[in-house]
PDB file of N, CA and C in Angstrom:
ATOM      1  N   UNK A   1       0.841  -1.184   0.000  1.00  0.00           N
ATOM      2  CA  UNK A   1       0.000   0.000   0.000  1.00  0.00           C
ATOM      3  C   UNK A   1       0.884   1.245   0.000  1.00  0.00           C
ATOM      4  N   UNK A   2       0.936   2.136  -1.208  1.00  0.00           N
ATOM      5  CA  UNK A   2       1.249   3.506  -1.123  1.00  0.00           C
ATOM      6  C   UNK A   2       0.526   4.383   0.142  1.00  0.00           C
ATOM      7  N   UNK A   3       1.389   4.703   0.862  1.00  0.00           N
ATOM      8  CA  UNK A   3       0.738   5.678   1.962  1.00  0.00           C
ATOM      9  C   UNK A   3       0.931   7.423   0.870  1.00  0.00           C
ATOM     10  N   UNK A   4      -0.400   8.149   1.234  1.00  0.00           N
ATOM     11  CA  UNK A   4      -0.751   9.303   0.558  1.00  0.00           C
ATOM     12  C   UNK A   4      -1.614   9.867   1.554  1.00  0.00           C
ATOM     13  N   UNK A   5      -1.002  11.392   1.909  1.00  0.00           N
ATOM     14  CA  UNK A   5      -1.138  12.171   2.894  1.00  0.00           C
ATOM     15  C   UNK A   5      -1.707  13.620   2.497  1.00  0.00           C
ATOM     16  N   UNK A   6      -2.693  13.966   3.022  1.00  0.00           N
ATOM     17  CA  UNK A   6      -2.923  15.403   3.278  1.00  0.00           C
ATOM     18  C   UNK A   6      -2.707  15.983   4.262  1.00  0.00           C
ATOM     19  N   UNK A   7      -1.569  17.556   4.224  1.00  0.00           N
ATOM     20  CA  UNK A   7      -1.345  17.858   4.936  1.00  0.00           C
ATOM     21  C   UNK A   7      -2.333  19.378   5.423  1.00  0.00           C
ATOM     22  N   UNK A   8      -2.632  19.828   6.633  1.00  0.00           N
ATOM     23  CA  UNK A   8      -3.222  20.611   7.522  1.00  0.00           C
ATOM     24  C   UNK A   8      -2.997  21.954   6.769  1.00  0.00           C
ATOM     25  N   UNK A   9      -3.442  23.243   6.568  1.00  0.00           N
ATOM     26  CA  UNK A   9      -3.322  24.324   6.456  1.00  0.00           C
ATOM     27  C   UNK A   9      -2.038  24.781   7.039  1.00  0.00           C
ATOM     28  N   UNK A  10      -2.246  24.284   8.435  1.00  0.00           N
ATOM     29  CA  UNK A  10      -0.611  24.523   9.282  1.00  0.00           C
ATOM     30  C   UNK A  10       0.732  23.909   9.653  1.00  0.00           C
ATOM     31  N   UNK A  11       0.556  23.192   8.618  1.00  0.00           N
ATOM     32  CA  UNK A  11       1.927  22.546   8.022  1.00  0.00           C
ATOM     33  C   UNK A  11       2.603  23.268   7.178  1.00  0.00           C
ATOM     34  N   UNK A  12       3.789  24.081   7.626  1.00  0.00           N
ATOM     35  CA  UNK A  12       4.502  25.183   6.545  1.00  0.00           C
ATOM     36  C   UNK A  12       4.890  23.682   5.172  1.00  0.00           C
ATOM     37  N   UNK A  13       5.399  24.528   4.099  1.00  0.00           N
ATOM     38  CA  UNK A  13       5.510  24.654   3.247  1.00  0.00           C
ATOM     39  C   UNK A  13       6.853  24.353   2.982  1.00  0.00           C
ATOM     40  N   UNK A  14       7.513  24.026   3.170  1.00  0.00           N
ATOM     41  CA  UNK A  14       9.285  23.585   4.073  1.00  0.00           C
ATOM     42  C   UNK A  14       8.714  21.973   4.017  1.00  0.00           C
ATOM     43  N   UNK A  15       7.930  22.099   4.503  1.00  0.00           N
ATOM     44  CA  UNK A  15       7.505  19.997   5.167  1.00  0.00           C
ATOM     45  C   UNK A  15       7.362  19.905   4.028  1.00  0.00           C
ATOM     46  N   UNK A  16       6.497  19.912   3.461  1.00  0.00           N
ATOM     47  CA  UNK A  16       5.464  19.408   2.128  1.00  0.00           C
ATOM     48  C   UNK A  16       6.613  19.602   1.326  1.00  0.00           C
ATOM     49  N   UNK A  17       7.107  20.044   0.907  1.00  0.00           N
ATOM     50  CA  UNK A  17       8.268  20.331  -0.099  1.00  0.00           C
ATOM     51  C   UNK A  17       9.418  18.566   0.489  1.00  0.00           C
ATOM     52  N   UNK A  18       9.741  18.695   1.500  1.00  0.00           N
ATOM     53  CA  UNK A  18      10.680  17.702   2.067  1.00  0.00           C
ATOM     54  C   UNK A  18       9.781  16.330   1.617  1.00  0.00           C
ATOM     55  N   UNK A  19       8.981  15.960   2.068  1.00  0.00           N
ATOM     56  CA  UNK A  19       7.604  15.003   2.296  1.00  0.00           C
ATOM     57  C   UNK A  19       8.081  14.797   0.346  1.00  0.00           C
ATOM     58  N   UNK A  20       7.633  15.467  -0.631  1.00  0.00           N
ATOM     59  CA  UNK A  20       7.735  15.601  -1.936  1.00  0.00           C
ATOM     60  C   UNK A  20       8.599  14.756  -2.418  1.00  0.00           C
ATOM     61  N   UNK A  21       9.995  15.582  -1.757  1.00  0.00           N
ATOM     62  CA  UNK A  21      11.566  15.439  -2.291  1.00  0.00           C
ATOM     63  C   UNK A  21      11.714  13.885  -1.451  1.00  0.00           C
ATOM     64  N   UNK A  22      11.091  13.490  -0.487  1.00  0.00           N
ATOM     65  CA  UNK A  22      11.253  12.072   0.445  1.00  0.00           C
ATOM     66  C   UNK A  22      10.499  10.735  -0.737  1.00  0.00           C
ATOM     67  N   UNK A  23       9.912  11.585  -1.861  1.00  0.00           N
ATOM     68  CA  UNK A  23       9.163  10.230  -2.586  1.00  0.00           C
ATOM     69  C   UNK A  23       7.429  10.068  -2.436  1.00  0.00           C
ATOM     70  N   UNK A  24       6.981  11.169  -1.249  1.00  0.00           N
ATOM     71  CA  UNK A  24       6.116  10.887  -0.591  1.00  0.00           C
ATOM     72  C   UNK A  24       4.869  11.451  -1.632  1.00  0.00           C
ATOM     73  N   UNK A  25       3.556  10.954  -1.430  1.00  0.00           N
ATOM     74  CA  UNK A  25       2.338  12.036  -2.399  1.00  0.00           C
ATOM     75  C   UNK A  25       1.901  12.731  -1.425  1.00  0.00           C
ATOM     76  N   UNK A  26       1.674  13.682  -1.682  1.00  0.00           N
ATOM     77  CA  UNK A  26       1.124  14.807  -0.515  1.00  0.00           C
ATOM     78  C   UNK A  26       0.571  15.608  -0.981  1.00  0.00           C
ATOM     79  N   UNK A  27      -0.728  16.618  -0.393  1.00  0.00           N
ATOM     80  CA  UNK A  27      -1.375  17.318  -1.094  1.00  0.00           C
ATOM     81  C   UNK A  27      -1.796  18.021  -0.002  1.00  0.00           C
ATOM     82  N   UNK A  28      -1.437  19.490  -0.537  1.00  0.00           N
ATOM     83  CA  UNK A  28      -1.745  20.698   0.823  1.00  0.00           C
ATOM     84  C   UNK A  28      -3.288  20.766   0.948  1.00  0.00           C
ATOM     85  N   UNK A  29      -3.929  20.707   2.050  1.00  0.00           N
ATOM     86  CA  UNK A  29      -4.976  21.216   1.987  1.00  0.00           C
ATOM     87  C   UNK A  29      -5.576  22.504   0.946  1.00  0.00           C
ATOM     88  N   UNK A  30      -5.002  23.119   0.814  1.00  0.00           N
ATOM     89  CA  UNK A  30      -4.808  24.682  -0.208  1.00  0.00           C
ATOM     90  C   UNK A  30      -4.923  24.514  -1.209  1.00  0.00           C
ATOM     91  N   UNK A  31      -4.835  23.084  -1.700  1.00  0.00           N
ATOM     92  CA  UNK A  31      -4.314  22.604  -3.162  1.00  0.00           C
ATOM     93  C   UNK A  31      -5.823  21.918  -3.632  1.00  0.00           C
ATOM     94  N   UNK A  32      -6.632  21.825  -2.825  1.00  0.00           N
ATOM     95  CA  UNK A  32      -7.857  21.122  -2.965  1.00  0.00           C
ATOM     96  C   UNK A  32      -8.895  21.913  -2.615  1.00  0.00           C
ATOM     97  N   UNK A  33      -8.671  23.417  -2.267  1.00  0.00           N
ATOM     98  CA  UNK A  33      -9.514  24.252  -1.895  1.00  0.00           C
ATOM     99  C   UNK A  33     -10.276  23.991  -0.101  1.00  0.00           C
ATOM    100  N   UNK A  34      -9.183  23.743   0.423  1.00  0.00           N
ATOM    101  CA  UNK A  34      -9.698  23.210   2.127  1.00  0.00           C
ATOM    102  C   UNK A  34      -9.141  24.035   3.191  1.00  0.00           C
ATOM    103  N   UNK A  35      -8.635  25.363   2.482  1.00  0.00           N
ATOM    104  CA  UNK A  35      -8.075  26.439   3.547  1.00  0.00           C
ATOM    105  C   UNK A  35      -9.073  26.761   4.222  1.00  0.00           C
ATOM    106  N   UNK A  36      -9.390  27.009   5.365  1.00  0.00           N
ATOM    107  CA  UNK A  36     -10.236  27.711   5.746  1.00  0.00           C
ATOM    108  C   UNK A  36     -11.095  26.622   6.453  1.00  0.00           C
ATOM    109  N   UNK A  37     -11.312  25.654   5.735  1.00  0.00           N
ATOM    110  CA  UNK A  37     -12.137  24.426   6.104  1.00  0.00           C
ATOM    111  C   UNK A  37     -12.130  24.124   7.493  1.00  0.00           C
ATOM    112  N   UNK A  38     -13.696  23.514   7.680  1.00  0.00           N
ATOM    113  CA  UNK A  38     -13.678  23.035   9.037  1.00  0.00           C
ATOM    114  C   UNK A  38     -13.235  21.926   9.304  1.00  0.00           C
ATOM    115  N   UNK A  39     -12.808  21.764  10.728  1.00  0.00           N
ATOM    116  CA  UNK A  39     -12.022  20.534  11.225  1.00  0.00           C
ATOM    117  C   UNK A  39     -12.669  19.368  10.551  1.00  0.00           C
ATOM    118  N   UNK A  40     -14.111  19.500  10.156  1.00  0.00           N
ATOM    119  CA  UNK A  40     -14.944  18.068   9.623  1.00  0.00           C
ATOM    120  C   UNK A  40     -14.949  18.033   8.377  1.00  0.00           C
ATOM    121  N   UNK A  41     -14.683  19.328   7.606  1.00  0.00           N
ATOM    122  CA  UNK A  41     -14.671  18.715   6.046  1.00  0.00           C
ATOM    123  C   UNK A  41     -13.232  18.505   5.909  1.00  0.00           C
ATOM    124  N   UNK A  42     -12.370  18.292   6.476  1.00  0.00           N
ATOM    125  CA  UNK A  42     -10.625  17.968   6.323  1.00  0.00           C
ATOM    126  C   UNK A  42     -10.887  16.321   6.456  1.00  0.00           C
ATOM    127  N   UNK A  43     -11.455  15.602   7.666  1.00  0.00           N
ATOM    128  CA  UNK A  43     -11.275  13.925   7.138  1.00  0.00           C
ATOM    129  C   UNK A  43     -12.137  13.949   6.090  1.00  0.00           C
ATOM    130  N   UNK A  44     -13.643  14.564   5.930  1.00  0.00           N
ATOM    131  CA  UNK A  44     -14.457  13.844   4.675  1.00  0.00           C
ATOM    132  C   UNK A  44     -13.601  13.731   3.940  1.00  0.00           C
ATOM    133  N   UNK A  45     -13.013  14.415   3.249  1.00  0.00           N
ATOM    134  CA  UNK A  45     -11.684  14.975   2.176  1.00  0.00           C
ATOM    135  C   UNK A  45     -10.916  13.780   1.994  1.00  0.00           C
ATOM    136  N   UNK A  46     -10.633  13.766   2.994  1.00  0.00           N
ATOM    137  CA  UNK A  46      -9.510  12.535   3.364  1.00  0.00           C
ATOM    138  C   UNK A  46      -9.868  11.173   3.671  1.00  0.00           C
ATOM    139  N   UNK A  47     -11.113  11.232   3.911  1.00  0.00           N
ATOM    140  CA  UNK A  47     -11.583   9.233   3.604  1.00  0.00           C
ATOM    141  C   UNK A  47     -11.721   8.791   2.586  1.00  0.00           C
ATOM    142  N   UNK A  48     -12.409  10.084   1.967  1.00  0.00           N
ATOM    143  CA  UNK A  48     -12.612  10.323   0.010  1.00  0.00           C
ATOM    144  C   UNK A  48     -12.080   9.501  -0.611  1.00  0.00           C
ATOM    145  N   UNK A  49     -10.504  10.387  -0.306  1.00  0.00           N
ATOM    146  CA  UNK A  49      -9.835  10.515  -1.426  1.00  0.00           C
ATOM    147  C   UNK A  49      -8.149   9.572  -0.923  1.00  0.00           C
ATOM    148  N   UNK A  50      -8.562   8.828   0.025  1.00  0.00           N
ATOM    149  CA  UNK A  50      -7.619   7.871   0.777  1.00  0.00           C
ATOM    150  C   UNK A  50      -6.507   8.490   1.286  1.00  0.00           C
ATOM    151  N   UNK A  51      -6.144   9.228   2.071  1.00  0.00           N
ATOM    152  CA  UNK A  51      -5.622  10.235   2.684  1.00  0.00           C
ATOM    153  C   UNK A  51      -5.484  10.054   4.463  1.00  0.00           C
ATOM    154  N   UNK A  52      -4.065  10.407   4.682  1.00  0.00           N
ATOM    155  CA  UNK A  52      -3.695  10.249   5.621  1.00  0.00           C
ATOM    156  C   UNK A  52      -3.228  11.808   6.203  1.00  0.00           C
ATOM    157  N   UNK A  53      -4.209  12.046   7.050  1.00  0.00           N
ATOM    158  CA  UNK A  53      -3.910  13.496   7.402  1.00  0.00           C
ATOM    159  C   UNK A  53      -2.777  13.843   8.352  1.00  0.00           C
ATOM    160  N   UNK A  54      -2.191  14.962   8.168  1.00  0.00           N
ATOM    161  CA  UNK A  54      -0.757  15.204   8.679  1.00  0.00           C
ATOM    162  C   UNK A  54      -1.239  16.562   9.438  1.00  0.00           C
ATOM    163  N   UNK A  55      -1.030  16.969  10.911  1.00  0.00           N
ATOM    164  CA  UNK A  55      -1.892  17.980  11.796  1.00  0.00           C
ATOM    165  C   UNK A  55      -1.061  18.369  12.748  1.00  0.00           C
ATOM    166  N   UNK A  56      -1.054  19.720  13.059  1.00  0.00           N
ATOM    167  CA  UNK A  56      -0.611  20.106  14.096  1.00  0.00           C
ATOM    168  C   UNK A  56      -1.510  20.448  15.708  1.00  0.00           C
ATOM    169  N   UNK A  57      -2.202  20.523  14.505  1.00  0.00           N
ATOM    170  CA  UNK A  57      -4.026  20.771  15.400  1.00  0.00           C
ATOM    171  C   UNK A  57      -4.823  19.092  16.234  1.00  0.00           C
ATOM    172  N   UNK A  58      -4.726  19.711  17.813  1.00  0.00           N
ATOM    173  CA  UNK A  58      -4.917  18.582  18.275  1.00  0.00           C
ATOM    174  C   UNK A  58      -6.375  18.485  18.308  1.00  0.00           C
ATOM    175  N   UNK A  59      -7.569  19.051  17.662  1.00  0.00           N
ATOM    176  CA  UNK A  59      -8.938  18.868  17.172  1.00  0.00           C
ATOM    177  C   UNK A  59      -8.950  17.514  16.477  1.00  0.00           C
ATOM    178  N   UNK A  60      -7.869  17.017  15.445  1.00  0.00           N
ATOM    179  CA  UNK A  60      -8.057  16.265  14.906  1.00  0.00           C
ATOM    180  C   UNK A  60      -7.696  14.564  15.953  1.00  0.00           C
ATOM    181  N   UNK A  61      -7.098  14.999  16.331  1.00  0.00           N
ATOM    182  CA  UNK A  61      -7.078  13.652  17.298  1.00  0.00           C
ATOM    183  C   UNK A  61      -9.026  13.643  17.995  1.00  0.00           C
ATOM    184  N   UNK A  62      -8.905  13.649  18.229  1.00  0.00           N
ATOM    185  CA  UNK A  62     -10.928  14.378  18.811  1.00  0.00           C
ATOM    186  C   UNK A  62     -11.272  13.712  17.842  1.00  0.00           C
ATOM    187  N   UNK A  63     -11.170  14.299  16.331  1.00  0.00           N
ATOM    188  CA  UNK A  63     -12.559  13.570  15.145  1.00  0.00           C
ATOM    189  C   UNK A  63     -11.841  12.380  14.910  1.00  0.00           C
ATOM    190  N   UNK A  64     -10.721  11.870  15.100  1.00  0.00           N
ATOM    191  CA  UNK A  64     -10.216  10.637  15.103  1.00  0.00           C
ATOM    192  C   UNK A  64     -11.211   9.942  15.993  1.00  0.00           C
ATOM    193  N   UNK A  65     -11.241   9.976  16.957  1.00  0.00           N
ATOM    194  CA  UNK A  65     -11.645   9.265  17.928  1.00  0.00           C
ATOM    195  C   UNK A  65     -13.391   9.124  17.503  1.00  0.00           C
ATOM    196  N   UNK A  66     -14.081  10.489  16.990  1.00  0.00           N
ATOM    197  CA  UNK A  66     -15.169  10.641  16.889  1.00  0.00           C
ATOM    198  C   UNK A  66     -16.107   9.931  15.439  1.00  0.00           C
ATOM    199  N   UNK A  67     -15.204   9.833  14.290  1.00  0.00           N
ATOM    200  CA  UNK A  67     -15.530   9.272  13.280  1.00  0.00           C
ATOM    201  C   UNK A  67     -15.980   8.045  13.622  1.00  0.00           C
ATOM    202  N   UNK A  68     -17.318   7.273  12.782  1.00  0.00           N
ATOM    203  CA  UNK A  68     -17.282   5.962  12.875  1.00  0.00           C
ATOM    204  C   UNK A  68     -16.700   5.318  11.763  1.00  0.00           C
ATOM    205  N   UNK A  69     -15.316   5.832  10.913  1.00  0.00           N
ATOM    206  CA  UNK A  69     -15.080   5.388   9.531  1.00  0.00           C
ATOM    207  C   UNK A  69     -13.418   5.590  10.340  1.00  0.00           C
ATOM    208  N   UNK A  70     -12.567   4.403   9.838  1.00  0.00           N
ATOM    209  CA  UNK A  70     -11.183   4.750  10.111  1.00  0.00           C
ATOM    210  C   UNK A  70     -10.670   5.745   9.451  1.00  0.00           C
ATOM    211  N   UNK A  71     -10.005   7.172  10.607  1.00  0.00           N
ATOM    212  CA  UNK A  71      -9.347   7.948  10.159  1.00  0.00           C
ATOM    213  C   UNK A  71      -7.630   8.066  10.582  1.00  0.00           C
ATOM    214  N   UNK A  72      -7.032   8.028   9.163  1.00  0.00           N
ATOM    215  CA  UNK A  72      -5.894   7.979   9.981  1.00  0.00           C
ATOM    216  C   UNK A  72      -5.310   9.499  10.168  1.00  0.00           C
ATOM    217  N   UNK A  73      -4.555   9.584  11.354  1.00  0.00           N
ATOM    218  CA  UNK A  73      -4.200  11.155  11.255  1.00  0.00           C
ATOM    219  C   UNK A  73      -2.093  10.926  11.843  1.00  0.00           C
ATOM    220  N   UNK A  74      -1.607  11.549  11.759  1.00  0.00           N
ATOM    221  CA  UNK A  74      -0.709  11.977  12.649  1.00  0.00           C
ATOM    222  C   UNK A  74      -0.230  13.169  12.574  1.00  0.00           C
ATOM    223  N   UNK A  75      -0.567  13.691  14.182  1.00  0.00           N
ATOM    224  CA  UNK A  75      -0.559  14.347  15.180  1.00  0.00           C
ATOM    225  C   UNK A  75       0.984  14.383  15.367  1.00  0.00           C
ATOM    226  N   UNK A  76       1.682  16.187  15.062  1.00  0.00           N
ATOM    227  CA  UNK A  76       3.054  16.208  15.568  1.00  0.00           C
ATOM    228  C   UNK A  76       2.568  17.282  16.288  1.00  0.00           C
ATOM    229  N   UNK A  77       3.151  16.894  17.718  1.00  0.00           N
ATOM    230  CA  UNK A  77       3.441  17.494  18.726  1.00  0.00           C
ATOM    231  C   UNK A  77       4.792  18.468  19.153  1.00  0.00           C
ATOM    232  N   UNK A  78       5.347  19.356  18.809  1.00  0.00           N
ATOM    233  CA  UNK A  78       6.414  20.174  19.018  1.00  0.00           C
ATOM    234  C   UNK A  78       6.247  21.401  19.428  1.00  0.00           C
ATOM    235  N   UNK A  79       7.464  21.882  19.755  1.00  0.00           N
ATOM    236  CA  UNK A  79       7.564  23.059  20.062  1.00  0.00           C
ATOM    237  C   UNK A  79       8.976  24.305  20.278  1.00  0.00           C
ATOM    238  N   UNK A  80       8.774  24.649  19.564  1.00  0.00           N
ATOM    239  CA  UNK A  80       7.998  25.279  18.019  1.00  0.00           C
ATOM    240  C   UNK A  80       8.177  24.289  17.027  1.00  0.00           C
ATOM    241  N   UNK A  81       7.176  24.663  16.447  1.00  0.00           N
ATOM    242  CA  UNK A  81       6.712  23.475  15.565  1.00  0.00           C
ATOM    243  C   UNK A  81       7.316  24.152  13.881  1.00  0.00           C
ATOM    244  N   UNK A  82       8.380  24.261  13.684  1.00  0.00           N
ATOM    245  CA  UNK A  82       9.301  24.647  12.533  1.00  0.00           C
ATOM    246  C   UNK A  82       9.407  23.443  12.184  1.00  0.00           C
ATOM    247  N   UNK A  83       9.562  24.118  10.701  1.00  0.00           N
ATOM    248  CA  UNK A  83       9.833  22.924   9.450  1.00  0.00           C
ATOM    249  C   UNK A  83      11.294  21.903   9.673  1.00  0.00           C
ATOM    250  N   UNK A  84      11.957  22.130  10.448  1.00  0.00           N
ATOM    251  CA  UNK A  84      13.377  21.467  10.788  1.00  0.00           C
ATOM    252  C   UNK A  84      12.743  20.338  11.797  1.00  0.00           C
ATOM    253  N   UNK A  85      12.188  20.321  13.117  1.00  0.00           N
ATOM    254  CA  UNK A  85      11.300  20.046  13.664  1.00  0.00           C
ATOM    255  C   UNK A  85      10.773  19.157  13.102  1.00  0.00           C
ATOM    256  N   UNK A  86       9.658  19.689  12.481  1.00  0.00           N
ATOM    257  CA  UNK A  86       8.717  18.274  11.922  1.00  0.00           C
ATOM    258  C   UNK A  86       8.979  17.715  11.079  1.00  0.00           C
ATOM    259  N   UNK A  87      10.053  18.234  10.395  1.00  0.00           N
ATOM    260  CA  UNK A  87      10.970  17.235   9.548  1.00  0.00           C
ATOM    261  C   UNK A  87      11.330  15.627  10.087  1.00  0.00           C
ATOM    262  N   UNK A  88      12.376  16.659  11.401  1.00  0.00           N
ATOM    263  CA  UNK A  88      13.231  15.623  12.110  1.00  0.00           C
ATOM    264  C   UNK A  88      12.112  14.220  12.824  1.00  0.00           C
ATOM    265  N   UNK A  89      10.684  14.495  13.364  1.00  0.00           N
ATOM    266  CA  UNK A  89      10.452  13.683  13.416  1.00  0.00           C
ATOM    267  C   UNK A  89       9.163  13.174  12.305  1.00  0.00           C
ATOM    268  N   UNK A  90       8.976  13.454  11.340  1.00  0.00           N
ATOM    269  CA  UNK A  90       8.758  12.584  10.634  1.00  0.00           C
ATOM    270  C   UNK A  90       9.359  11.516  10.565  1.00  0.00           C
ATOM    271  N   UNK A  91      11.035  12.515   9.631  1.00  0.00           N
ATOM    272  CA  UNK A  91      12.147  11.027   9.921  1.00  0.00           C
ATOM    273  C   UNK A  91      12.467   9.778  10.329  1.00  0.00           C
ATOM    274  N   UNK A  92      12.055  10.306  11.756  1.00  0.00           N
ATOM    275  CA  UNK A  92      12.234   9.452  12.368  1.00  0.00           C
ATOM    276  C   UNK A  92      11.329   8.013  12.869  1.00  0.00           C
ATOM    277  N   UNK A  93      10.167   8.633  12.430  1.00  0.00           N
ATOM    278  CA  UNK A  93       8.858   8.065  12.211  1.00  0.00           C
ATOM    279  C   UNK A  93       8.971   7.288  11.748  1.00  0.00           C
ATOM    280  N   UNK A  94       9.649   7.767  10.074  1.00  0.00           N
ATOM    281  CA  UNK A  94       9.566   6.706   8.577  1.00  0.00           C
ATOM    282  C   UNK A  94      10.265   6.074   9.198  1.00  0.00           C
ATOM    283  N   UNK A  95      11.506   5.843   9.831  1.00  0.00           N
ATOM    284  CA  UNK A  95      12.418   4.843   9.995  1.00  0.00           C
ATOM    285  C   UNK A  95      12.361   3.902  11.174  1.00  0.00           C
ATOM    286  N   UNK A  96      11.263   4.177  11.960  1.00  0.00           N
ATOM    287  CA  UNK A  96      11.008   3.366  13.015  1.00  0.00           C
ATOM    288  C   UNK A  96       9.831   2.247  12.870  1.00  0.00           C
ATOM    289  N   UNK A  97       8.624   3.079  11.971  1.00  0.00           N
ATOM    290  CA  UNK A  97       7.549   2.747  11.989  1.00  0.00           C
ATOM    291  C   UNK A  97       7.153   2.659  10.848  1.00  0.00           C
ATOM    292  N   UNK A  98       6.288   1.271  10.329  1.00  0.00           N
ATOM    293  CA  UNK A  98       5.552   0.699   8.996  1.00  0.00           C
ATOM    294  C   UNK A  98       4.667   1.758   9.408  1.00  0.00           C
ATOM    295  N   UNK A  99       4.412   2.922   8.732  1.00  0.00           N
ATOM    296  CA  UNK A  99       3.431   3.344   8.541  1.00  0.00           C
ATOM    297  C   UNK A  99       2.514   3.274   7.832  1.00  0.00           C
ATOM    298  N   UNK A 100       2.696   2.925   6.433  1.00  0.00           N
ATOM    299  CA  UNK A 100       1.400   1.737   6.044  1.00  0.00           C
ATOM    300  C   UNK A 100       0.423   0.971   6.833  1.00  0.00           C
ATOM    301  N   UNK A 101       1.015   0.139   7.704  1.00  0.00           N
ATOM    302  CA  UNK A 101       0.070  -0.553   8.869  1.00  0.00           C
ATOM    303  C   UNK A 101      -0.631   0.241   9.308  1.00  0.00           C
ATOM    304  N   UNK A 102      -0.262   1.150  10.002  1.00  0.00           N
ATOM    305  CA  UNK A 102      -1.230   2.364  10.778  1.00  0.00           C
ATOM    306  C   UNK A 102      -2.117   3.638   9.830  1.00  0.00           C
ATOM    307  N   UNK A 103      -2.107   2.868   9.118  1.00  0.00           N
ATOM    308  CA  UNK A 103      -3.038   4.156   8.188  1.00  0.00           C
ATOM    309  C   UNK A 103      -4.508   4.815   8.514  1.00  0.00           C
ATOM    310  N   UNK A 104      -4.865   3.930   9.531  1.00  0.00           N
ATOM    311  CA  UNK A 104      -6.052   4.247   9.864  1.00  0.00           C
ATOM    312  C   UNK A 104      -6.453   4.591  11.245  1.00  0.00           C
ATOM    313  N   UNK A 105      -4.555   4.755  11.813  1.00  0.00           N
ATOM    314  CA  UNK A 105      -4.615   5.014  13.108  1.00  0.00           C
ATOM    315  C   UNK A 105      -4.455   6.607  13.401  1.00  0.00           C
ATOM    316  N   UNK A 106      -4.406   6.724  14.815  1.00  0.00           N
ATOM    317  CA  UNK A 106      -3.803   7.733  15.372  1.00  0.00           C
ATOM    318  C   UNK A 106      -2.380   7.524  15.672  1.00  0.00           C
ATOM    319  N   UNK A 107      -1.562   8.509  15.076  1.00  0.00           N
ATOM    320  CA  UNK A 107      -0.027   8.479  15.323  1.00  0.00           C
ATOM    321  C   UNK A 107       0.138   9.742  15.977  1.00  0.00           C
ATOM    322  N   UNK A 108       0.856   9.588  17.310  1.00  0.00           N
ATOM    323  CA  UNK A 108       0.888  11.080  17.630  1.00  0.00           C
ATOM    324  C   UNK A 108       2.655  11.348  17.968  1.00  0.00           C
ATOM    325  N   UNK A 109       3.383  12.404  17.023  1.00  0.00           N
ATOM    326  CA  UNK A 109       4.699  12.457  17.114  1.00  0.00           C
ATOM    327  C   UNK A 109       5.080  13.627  18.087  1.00  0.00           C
ATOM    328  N   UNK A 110       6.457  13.318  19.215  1.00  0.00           N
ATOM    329  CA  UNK A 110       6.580  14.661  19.816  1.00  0.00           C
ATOM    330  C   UNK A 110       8.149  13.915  20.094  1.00  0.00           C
ATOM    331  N   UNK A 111       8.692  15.021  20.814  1.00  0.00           N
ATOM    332  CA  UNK A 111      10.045  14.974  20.481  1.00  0.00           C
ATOM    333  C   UNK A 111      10.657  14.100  21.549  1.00  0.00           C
ATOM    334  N   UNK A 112       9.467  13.427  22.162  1.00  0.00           N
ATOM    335  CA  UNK A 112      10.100  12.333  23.400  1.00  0.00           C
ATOM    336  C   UNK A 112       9.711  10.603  22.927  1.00  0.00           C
ATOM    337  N   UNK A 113       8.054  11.053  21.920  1.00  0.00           N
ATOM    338  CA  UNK A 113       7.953   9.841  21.660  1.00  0.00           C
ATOM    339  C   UNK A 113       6.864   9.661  20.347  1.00  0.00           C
ATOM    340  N   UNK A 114       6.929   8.289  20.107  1.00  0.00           N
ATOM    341  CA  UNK A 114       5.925   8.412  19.017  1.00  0.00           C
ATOM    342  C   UNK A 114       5.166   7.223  19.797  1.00  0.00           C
ATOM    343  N   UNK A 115       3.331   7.571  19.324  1.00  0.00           N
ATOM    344  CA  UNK A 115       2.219   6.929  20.236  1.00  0.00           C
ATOM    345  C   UNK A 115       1.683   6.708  19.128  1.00  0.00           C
ATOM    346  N   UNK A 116       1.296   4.867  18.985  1.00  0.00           N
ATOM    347  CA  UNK A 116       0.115   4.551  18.124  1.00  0.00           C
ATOM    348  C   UNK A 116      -0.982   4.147  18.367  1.00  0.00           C
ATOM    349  N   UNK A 117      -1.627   4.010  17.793  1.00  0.00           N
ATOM    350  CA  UNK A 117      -3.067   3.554  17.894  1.00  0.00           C
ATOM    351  C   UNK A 117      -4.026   4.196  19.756  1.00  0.00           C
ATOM    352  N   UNK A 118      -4.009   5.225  20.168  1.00  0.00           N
ATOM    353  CA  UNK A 118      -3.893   5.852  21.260  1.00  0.00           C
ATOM    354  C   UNK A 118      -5.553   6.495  21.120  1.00  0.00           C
ATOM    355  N   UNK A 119      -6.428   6.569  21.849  1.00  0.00           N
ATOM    356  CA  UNK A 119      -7.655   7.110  22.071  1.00  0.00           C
ATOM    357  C   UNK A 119      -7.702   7.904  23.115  1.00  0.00           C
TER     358      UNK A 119
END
């Protein structure tokens, strides 16, 4: 399974570019007309269109939990949350964790740990 991600409004533009250059498919929210969008039309979007949402916004852990349709999200936790930052743990993500498997989970990344499947 190709993992394919939409990323949050507030995911600079630095990530998505890296995410790109990593091999990855990614598609800015912005790019689909979802700026602005509410926290609930970001998964419709993304169950759609098989999409793994990428968030800084901890709302989305919430409609994770709240959907009755698997949503997968991951949740980076930092601070400050700069593109070097959520780079580094993506990274580290890809290299620890089949993320394929968890596509329909909650992944939540922060700079002490990464949490799966977590309610």
């Amino acid at each position: 399974m190709v993992l394919r991600f939409l990323t949050d409004e507030n995911i600079p533009k630095l990530v998505v570019s890296w995410l790109r250059e990593q091999g990855y498919d990614v598609t800015k929210a912005q790019e689909v007309a979802l700026n602005g969008a509410t926290d609930s039309e970001i998964p419709n979007w993304s169950l759609k269109n098989g999409r793994m949402i990428i968030a800084l916004d901890d709302d989305f852990s919430r409609l994770h939990r709240q959907l009755d349709k698997p949503l997968g999200v991951i949740l980076i936790r930092t601070h400050p949350p700069t593109p070097d930052r959520i780079n580094q743990l993506l990274s580290v993500m890809f290299s620890k964790v089949q993320t394929d498997k968890h596509a329909n989970e909650l992944v939540v990344l922060s700079d002490r740990s990464i949490r799966i499947g977590i309610h």
